[in-house]
N, C-alpha and C. Protein backbone atom coordinates (compact mmCIF):
# COMPACT_ATOMS: atom_id res chain seq x y z
N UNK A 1 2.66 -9.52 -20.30
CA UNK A 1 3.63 -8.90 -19.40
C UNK A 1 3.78 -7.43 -19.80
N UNK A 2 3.69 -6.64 -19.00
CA UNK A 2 4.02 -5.30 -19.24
C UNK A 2 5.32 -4.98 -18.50
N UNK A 3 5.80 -4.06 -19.49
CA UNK A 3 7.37 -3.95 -19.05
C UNK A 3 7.58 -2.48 -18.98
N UNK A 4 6.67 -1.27 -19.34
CA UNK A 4 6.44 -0.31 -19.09
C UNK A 4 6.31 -0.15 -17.22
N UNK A 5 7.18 0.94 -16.48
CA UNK A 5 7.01 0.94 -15.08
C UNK A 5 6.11 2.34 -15.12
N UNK A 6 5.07 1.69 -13.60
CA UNK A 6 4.20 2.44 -13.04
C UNK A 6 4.54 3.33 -12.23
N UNK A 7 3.66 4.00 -11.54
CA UNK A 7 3.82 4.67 -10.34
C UNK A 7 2.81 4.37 -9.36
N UNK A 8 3.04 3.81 -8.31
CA UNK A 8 2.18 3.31 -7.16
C UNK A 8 2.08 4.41 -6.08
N UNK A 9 1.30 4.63 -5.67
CA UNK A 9 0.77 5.34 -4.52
C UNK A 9 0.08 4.57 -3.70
N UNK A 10 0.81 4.45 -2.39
CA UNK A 10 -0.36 3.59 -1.18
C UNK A 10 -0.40 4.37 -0.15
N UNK A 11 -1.33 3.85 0.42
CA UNK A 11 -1.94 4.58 2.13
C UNK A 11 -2.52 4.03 2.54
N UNK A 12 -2.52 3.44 3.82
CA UNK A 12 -3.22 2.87 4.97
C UNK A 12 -3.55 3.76 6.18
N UNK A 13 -4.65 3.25 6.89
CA UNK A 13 -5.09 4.18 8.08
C UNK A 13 -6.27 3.49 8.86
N UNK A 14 -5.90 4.14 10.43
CA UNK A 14 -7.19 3.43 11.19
C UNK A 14 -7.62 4.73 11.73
N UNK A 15 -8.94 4.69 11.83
CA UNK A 15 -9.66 5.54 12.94
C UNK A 15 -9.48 5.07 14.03
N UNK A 16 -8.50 5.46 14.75
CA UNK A 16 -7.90 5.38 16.32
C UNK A 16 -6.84 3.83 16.04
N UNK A 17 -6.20 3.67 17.28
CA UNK A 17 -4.83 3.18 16.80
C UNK A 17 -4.42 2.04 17.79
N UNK A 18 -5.56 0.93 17.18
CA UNK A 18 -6.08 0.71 16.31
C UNK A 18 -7.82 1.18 16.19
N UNK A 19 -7.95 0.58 15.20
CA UNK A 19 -9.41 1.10 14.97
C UNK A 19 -9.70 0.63 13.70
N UNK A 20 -10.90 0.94 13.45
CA UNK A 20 -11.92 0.47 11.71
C UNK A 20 -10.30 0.87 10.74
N UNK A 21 -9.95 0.25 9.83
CA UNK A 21 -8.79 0.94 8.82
C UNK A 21 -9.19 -0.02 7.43
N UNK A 22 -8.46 0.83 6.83
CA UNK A 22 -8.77 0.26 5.45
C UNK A 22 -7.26 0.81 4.84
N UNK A 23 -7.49 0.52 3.85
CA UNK A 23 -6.21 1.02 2.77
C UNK A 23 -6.84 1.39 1.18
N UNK A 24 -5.87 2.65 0.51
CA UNK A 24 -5.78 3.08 -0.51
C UNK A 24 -5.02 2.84 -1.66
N UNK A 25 -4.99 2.52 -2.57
CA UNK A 25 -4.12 2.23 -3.54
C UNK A 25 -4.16 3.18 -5.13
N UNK A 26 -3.03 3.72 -5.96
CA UNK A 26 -3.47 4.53 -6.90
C UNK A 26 -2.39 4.44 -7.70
N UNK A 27 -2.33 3.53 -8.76
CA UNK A 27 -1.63 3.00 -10.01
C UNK A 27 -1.64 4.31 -11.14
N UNK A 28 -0.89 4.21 -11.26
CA UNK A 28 -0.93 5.64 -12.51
C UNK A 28 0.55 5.31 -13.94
N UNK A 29 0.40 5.36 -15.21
CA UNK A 29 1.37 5.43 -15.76
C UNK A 29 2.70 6.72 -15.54
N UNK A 30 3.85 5.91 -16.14
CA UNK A 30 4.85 7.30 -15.90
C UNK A 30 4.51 8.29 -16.38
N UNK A 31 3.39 8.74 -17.59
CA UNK A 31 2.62 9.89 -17.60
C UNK A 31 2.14 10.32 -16.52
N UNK A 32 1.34 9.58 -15.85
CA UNK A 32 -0.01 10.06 -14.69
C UNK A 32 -1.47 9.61 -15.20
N UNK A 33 -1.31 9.60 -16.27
CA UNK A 33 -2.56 8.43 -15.90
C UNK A 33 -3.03 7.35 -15.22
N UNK A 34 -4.46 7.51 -14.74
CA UNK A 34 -4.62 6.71 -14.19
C UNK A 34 -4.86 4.98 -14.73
N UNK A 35 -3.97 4.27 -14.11
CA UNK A 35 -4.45 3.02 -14.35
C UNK A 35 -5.54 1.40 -13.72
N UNK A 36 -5.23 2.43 -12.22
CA UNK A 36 -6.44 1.56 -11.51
C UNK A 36 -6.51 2.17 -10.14
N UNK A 37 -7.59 2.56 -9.63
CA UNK A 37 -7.67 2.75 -8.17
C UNK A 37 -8.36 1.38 -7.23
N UNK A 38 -7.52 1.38 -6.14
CA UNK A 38 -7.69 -0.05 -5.02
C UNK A 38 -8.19 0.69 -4.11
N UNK A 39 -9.23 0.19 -3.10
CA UNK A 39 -9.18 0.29 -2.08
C UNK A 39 -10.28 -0.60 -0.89
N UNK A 40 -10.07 -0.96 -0.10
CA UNK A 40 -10.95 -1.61 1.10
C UNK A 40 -10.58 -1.50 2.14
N UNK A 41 -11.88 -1.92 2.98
CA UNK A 41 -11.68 -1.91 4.16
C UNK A 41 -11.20 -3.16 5.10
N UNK A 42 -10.30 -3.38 5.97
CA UNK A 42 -9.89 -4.15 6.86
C UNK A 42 -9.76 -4.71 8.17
N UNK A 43 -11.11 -4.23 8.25
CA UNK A 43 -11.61 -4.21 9.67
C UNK A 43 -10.82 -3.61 10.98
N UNK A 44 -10.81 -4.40 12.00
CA UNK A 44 -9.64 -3.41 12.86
C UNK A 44 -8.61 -3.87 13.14
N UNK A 45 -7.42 -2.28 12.87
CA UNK A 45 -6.17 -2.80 12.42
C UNK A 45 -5.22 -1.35 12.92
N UNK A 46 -4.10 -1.72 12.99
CA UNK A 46 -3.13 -0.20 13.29
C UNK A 46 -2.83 0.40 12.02
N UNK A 47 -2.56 1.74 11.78
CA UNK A 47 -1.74 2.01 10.98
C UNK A 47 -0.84 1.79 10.43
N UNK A 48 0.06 1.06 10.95
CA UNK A 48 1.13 0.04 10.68
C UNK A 48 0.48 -1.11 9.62
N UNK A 49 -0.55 -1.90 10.09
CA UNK A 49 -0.57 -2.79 9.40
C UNK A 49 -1.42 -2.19 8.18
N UNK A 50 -2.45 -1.58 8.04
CA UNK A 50 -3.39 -0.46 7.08
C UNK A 50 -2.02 -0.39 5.92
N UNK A 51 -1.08 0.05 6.54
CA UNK A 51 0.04 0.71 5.26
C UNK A 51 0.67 -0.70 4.88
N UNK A 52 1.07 -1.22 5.39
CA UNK A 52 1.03 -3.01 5.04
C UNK A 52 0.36 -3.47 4.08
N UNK A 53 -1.17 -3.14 4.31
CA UNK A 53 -2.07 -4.16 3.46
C UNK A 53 -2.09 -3.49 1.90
N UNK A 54 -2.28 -1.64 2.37
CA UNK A 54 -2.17 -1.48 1.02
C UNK A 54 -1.22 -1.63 0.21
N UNK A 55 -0.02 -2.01 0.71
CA UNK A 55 1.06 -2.42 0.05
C UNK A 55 0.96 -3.37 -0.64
N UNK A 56 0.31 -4.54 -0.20
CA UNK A 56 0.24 -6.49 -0.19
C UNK A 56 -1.02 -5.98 -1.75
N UNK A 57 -1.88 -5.18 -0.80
CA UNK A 57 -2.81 -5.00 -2.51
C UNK A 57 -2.41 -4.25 -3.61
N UNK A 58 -1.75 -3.48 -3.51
CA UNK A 58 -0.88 -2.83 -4.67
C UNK A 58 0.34 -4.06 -5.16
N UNK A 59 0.60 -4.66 -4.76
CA UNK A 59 1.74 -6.04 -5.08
C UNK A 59 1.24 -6.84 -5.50
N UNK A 60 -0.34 -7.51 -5.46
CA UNK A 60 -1.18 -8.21 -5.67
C UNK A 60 -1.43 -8.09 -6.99
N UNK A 61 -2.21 -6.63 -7.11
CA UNK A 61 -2.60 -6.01 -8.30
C UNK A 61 -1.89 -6.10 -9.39
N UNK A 62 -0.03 -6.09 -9.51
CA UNK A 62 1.29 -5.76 -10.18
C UNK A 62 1.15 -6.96 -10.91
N UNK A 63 1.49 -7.71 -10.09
CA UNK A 63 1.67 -9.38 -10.15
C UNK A 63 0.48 -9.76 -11.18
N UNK A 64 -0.87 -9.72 -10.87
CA UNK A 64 -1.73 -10.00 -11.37
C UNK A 64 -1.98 -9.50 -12.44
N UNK A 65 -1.94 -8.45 -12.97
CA UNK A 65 -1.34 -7.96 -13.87
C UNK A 65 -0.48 -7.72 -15.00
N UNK A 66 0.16 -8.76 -14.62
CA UNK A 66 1.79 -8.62 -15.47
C UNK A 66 2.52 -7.59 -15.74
N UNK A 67 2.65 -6.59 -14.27
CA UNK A 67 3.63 -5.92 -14.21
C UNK A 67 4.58 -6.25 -13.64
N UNK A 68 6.11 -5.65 -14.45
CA UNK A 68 7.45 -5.98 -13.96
C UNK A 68 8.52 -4.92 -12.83
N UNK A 69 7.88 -3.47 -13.12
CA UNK A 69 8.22 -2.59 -12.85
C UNK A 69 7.46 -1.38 -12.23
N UNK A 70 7.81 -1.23 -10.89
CA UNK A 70 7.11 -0.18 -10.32
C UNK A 70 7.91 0.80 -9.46
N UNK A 71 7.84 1.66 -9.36
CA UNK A 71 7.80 2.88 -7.99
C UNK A 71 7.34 2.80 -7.55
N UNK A 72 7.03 2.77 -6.05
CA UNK A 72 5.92 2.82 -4.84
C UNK A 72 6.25 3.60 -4.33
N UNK A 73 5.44 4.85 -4.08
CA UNK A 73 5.55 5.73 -3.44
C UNK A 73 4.84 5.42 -2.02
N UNK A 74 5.21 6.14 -0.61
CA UNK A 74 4.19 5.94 0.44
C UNK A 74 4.69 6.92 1.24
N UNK A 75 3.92 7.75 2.12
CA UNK A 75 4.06 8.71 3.17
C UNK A 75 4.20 7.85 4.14
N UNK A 76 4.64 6.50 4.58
CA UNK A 76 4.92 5.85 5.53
C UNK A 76 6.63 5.88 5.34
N UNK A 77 7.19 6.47 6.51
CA UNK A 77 8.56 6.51 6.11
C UNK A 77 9.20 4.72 6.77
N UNK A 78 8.42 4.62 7.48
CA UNK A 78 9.19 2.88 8.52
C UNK A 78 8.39 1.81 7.32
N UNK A 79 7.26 1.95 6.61
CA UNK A 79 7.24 0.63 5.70
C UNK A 79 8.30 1.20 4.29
N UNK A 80 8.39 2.09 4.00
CA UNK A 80 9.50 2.35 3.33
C UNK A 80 10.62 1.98 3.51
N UNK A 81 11.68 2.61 4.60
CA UNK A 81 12.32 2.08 5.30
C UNK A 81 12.91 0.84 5.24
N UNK A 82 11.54 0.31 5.94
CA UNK A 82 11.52 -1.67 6.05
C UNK A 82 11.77 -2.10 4.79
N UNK A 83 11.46 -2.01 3.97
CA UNK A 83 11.12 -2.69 2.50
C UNK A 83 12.80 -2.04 2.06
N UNK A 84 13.32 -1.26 1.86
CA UNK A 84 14.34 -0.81 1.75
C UNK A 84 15.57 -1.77 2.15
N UNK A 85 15.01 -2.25 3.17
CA UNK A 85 15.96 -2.97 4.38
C UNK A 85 16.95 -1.85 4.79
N UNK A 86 16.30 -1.05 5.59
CA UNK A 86 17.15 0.25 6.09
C UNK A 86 16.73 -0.19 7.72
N UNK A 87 15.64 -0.78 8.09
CA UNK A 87 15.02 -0.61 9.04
C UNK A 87 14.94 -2.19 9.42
N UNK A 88 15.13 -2.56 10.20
CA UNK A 88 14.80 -4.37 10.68
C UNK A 88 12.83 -4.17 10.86
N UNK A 89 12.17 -5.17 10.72
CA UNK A 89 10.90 -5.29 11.13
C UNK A 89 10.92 -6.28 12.07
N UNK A 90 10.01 -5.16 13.42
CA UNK A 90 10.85 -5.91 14.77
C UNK A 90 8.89 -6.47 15.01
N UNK A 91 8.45 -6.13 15.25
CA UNK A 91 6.58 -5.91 15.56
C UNK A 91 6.34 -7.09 14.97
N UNK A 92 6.11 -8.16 15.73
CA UNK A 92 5.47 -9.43 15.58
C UNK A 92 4.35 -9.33 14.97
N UNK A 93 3.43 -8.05 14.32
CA UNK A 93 2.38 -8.12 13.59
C UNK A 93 2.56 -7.62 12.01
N UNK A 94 3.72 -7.37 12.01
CA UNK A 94 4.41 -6.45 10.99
C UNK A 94 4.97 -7.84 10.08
N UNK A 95 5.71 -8.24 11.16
CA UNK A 95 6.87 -9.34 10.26
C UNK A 95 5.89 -10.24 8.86
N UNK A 96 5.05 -11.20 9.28
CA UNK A 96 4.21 -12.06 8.46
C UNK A 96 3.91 -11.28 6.80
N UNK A 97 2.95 -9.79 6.97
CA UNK A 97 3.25 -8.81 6.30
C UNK A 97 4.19 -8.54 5.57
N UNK A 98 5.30 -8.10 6.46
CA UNK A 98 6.76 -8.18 5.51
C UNK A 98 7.25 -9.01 4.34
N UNK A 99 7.24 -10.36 4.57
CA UNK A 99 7.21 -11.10 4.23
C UNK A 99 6.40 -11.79 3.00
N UNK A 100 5.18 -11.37 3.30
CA UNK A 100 4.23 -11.70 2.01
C UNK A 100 4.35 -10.92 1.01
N UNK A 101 5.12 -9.17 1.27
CA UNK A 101 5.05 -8.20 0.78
C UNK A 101 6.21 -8.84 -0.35
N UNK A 102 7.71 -9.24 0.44
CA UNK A 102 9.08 -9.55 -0.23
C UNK A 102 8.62 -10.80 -1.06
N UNK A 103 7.52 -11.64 -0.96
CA UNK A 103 7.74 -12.70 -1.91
C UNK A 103 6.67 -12.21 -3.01
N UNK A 104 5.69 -11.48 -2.85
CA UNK A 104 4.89 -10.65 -3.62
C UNK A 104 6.32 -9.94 -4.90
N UNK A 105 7.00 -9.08 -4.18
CA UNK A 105 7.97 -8.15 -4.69
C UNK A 105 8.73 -8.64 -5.62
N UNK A 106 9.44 -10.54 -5.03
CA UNK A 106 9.93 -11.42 -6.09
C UNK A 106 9.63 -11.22 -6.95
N UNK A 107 8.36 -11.35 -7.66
CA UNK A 107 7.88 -11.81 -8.89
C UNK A 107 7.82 -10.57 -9.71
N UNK A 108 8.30 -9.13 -9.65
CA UNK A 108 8.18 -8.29 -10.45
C UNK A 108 10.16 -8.43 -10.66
N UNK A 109 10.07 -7.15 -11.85
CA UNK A 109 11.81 -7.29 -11.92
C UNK A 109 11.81 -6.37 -11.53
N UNK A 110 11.47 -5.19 -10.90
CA UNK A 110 12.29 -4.32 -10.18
C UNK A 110 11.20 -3.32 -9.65
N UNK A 111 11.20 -3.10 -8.39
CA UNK A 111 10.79 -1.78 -7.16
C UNK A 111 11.80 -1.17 -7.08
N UNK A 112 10.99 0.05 -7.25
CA UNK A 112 11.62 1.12 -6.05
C UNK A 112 10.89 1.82 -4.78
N UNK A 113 11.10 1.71 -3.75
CA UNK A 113 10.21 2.48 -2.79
C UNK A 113 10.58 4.08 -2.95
N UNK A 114 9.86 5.01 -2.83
CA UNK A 114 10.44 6.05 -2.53
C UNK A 114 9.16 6.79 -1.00
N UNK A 115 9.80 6.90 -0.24
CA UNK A 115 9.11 7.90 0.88
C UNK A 115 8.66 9.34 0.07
N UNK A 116 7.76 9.63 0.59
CA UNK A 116 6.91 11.18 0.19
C UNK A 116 6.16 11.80 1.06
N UNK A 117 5.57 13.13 1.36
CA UNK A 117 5.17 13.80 1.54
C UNK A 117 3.75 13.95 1.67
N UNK A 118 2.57 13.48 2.86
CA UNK A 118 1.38 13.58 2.72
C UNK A 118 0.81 14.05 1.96
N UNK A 119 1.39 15.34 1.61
CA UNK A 119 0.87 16.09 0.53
C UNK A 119 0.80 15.94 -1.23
N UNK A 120 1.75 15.05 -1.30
CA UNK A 120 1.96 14.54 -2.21
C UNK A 120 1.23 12.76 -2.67
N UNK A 121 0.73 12.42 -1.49
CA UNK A 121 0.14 10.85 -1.41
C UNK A 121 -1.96 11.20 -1.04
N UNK A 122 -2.12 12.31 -1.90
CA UNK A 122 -3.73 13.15 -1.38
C UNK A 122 -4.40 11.93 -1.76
N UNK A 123 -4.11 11.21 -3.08
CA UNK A 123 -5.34 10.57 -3.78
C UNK A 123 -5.12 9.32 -3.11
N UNK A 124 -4.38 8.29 -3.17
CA UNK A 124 -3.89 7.22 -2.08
C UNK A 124 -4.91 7.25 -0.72
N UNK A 125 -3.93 8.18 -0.12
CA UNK A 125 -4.89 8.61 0.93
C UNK A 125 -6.89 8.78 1.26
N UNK A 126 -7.23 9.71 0.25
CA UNK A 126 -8.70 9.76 -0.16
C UNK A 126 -9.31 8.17 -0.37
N UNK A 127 -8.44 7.26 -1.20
CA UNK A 127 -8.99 6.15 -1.38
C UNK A 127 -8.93 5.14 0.11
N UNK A 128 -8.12 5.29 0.98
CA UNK A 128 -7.84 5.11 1.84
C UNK A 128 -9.24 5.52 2.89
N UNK A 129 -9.37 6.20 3.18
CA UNK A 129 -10.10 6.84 3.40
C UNK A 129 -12.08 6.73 3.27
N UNK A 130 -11.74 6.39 2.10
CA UNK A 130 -13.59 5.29 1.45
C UNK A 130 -13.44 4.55 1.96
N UNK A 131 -11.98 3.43 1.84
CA UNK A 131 -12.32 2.15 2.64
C UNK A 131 -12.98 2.17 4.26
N UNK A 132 -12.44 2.83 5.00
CA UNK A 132 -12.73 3.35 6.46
C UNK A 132 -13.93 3.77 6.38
N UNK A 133 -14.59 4.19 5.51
CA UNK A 133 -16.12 4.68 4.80
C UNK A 133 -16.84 3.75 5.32
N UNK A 134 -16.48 3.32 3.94
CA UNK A 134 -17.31 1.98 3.65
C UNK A 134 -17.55 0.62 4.96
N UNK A 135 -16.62 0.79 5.68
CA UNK A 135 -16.49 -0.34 6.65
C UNK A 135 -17.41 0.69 7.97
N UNK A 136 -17.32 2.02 8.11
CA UNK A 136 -18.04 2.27 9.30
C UNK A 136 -19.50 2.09 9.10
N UNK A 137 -19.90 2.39 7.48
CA UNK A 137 -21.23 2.57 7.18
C UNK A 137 -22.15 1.36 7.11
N UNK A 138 -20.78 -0.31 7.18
CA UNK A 138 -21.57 -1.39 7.14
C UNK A 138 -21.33 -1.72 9.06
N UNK A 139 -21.01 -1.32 9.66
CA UNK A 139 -20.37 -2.01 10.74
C UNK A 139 -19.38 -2.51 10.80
N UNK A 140 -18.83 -2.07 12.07
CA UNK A 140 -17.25 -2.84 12.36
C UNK A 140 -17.14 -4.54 12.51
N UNK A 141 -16.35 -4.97 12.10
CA UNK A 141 -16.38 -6.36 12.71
C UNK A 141 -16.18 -6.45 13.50
């Protein structure tokens, strides 16, 4: 179990909306080191759900892991938001997501979401970004 908290960076994205998407993920200690970069592709999907998944795989990763403690950062201000419970999750493609995300979330002792600044979510993003790569260069499903 690690009880030291991380810093998560996620990003999801489709080429067109929807379209080919993948998601980014970028684990780093409260130094900044890096501790693991995530990312794949998810065939076709909205932005909405892209920022979803990389969430579910950054939660995945924690868990699996034996981490207890994270920050998640995301330039998605509505999955922020949501996860916050600032925001209801109304999008019948969203909810299921939600959900896997909050029982994922159970098992650590403590998140924080914090919303940020594209500019600030570059590497997330970039990994984000390969995935959508990688999935145009094999074919779409």
């Amino acid at each position: 179990m690690t009880t030291t908290p991380v810093v998560v960076y996620i990003d999801g994205g489709a080429r067109g909306n929807p379209g080919p998407a993948g998601y980014g993920v970028r684990i780093e200690t409260c130094k900044g080191d890096v501790e693991a970069e995530l990312y794949e592709p998810i065939g076709i999907a909205t932005n909405n759900v892209a920022e979803y998944r990389g969430l579910l795989g950054a939660l995945a990763y924690l868990v699996e892991n034996g981490y207890q403690e994270a920050l998640i950062r995301s330039d998605s201000q509505l999955l922020v938001r949501q996860m916050q419970g600032r925001y209801k999750v109304r999008h019948p493609r969203l909810q299921p997501l939600y959900r896997q995300a909050k029982a994922l979330e159970a098992n650590l002792a403590l998140v924080t979401f914090e919303h940020v600044r594209r500019t600030e979510n570059t590497a997330a993003d970039h990994l984000s970004n390969l995935a959508m790569d990688t999935q145009e260069s094999i074919g779409t499903p």
